[in-house]
Protein backbone atom coordinates (compact mmCIF):
# COMPACT_ATOMS: atom_id res chain seq x y z
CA UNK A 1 36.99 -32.57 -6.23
CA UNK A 2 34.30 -30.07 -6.75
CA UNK A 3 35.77 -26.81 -7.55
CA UNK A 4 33.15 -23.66 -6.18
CA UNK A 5 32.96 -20.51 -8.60
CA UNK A 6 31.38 -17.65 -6.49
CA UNK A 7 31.64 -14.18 -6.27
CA UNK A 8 31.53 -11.64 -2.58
CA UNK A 9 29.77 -8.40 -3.14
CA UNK A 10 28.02 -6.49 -0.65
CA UNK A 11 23.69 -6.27 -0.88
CA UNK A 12 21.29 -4.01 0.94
CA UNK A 13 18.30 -5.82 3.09
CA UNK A 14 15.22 -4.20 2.30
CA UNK A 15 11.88 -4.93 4.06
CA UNK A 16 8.95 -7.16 1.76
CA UNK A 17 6.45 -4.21 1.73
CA UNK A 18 7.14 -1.12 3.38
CA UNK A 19 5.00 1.91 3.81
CA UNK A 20 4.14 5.18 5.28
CA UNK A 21 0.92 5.48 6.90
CA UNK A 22 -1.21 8.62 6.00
CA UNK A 23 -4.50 10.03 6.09
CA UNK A 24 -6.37 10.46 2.98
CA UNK A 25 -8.04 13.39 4.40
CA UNK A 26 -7.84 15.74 6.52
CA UNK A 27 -9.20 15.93 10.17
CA UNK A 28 -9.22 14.86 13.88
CA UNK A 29 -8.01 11.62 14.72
CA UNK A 30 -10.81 10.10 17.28
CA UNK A 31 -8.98 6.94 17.94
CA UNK A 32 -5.82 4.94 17.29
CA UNK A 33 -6.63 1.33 17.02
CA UNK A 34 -2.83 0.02 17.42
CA UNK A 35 0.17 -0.26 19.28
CA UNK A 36 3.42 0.90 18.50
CA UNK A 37 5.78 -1.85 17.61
CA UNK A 38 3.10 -4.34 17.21
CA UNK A 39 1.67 -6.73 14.25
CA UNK A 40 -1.02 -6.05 12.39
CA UNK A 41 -3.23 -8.16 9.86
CA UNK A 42 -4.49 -6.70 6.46
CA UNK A 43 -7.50 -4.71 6.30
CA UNK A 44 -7.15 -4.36 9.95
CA UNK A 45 -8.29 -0.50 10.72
CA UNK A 46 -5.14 1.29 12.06
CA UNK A 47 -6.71 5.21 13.38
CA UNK A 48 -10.04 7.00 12.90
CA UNK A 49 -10.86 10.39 11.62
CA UNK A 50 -13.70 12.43 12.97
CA UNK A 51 -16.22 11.96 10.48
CA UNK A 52 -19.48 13.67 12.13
CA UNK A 53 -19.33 16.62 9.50
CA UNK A 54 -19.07 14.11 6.34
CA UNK A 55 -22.18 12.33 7.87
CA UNK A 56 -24.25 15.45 8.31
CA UNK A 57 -23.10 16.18 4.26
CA UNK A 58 -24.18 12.32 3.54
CA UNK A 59 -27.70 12.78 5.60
CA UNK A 60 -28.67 15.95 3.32
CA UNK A 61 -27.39 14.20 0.59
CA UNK A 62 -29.96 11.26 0.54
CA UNK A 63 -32.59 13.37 1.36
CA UNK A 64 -31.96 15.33 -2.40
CA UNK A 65 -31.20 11.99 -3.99
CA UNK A 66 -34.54 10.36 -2.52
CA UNK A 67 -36.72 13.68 -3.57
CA UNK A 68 -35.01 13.75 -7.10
CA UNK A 69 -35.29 9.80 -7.49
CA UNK A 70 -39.45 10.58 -6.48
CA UNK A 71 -39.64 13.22 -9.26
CA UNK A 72 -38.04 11.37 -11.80
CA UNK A 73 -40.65 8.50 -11.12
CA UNK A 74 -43.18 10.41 -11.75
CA UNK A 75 -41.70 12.20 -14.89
CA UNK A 76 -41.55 8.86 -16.53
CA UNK A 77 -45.56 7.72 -15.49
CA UNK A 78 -45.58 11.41 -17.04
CA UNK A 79 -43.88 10.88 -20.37
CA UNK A 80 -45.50 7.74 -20.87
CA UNK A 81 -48.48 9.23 -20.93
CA UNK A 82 -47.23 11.55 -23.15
CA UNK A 83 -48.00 14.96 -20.53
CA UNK A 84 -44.26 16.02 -20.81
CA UNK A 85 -42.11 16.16 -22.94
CA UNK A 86 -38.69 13.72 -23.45
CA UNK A 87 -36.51 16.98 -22.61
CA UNK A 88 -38.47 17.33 -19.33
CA UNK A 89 -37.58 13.94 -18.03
CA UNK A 90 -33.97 13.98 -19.47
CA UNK A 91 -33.35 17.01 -17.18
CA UNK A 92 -35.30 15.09 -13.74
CA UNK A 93 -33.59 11.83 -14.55
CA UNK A 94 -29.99 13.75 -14.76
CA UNK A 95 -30.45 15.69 -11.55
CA UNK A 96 -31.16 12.62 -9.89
CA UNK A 97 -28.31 10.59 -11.11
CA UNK A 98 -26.12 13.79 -10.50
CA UNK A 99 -27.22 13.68 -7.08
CA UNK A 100 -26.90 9.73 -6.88
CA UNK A 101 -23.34 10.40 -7.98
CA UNK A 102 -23.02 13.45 -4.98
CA UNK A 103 -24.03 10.46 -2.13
CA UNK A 104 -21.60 8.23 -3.24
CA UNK A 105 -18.70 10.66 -2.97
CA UNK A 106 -19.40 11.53 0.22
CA UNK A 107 -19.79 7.61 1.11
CA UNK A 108 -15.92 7.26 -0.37
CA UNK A 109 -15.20 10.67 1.73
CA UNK A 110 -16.42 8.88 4.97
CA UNK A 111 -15.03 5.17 4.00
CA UNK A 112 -11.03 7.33 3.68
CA UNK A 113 -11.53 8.33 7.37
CA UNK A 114 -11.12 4.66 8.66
CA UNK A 115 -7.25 3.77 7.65
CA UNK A 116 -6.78 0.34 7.18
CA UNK A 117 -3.62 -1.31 6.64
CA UNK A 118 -2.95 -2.50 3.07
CA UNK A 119 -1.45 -5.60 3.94
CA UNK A 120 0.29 -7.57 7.16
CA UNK A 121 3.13 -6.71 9.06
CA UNK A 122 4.08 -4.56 11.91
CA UNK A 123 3.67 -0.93 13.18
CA UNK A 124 6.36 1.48 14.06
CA UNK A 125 6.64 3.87 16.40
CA UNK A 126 3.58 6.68 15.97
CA UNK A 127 4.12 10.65 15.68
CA UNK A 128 0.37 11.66 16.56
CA UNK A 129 -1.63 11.15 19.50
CA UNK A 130 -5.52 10.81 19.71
CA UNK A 131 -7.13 14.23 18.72
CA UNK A 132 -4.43 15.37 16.37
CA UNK A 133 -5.28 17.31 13.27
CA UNK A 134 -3.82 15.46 10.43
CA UNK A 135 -3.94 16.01 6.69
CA UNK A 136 -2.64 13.95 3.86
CA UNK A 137 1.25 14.98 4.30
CA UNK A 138 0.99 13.81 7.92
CA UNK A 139 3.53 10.68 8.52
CA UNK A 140 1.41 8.57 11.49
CA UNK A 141 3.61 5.70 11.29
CA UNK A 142 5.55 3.36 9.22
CA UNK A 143 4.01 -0.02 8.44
CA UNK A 144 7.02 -2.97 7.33
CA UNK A 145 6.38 -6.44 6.17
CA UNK A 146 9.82 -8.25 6.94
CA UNK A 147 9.06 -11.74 6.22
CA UNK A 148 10.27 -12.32 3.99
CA UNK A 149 13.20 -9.99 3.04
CA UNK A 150 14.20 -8.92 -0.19
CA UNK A 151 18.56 -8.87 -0.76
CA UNK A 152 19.13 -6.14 -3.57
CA UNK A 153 22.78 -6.82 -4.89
CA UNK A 154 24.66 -5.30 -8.18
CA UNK A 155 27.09 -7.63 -9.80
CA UNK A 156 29.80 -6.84 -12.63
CA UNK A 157 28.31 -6.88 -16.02
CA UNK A 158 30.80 -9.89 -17.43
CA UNK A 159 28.88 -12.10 -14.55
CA UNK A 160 25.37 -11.08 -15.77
CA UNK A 161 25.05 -14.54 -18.08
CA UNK A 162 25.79 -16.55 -15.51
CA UNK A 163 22.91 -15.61 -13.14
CA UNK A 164 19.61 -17.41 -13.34
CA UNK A 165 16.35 -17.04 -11.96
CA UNK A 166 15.77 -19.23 -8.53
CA UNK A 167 19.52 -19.42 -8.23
CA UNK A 168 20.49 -20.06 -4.49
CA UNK A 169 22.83 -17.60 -3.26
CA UNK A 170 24.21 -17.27 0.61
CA UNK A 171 24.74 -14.37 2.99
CA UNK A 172 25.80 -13.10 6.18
CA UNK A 173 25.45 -10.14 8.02
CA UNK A 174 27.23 -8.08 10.29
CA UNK A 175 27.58 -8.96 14.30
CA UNK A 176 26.43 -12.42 13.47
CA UNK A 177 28.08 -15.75 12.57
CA UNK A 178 25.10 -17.01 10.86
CA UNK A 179 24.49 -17.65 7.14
CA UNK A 180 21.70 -17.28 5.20
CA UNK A 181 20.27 -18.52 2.34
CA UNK A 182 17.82 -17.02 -0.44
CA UNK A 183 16.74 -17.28 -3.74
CA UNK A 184 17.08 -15.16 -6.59
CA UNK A 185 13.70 -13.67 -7.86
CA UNK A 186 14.15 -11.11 -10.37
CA UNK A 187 17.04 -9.60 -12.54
CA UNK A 188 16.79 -6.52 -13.74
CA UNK A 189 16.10 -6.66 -17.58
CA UNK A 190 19.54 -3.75 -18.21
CA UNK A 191 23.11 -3.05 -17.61
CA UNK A 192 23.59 0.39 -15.58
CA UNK A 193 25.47 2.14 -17.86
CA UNK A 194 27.08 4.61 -15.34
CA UNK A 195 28.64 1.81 -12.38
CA UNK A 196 28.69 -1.69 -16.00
CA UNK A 197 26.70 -3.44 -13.89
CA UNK A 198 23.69 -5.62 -13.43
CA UNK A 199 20.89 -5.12 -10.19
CA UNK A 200 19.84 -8.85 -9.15
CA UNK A 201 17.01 -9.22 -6.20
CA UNK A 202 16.57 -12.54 -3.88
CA UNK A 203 14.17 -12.98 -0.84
CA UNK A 204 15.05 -14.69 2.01
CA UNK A 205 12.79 -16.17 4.86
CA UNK A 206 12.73 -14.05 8.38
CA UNK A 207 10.45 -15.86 10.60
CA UNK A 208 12.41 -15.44 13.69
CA UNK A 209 12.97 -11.92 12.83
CA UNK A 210 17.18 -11.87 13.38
CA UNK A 211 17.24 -9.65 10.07
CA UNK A 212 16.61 -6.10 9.53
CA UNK A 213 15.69 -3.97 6.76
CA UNK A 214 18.27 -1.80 6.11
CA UNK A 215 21.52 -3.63 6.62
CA UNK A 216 24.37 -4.25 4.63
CA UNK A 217 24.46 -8.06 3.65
CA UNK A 218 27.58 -9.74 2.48
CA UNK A 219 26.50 -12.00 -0.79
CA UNK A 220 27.95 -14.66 -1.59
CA UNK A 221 26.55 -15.98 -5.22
CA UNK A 222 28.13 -18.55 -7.18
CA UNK A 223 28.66 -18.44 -10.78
């Protein structure tokens, strides 16, 4: 009969994509546009920053921009009539591109106070409420995509020629009877030189959500 070769080592689950949320800037939070412990879809704005002060700056902004645009028009009708000189409309058509440039930083300024989230999956637990101050180190929350799951797992080096890409390897995790399958995606290109061995990753599907990132998974991946 069939004879199996496989090999038990112990794996790590580790979520898809997994994130802290942050602020890009710094601010008030006017309004937090999700619930803790819920699911969220990409692109889907998570919190607000106050942005009234950024709008004032982008309001005097295009006001410059528009009056240096108007100058430079007429400092080319100018030069092509030959009353000024090229200099004279090199320095009216910098200033207004300068200025063009000035708007559309504060447009990127005001665009960073509207977090979105960077792709699907589902909020944690927050550690603001509405009209916090938050800057750029502030943690908000923890966004996790857990479907599916990656299984990180180091085997002994005199193994490493027997593992191939989209090999189908099993595990099982602890409190639960149940095994799962996945597939090996990627194999690190190296042998660790410090522990001789090699780091192999597999995914696994996790639609009903019975596995967590985090836990210790017992592989089992035949040879």
């Amino acid at each position: 009969k069939d004879f199996s070769n496989n090999i038990s080592i112990s794996g790590s689950i580790e979520a898809n994509e997994q994130i802290e949320i942050r602020s890009e800037i710094s601010g008030i939070v006017e309004n937090i546009y999700f619930n803790e412990g819920s699911s969220v879809k990409k692109g889907q704005v998570l919190f607000k920053v106050n942005d009234s002060e950024l709008r004032a700056q982008l309001a005097q902004a295009n006001t410059r921009q528009n009056l240096a645009g108007e100058n430079e028009r007429r400092a080319k009708l100018l030069l092509e009539k030959e009353a000024i000189s090229q200099e004279e409309y090199d320095i009216a058509s910098a200033e207004f591109r300068s200025l063009k440039s000035q708007t559309q930083l504060i447009q990127s300024q005001i665009a960073k106070t509207s977090v979105k989230a960077p792709f699907s999956g589902k909020v944690g637990l927050r550690n603001i409420s509405p009209g916090a101050y938050v800057t750029p180190t502030t943690v908000i929350s923890n966004l996790v995509n857990t479907n599916p799951l990656k299984i990180t797992f180091s085997i002994p080096e005199k193994y490493a020629s027997e593992v191939a890409l989209n090999a189908e390897i099993s595990f099982s995790v602890s409190g639960s009877q149940e095994v799962f399958k996945a597939k090996v995606y990627a194999i690190e290109p190296s042998i660790d030189i410090t522990t001789r061995t090699l780091l192999v990753r597999a995914k696994a599907e996790n639609k009903e959500n019975k596995l967590f990132p985090g836990t210790y998974a017992n592989v089992t991946l035949p040879l």
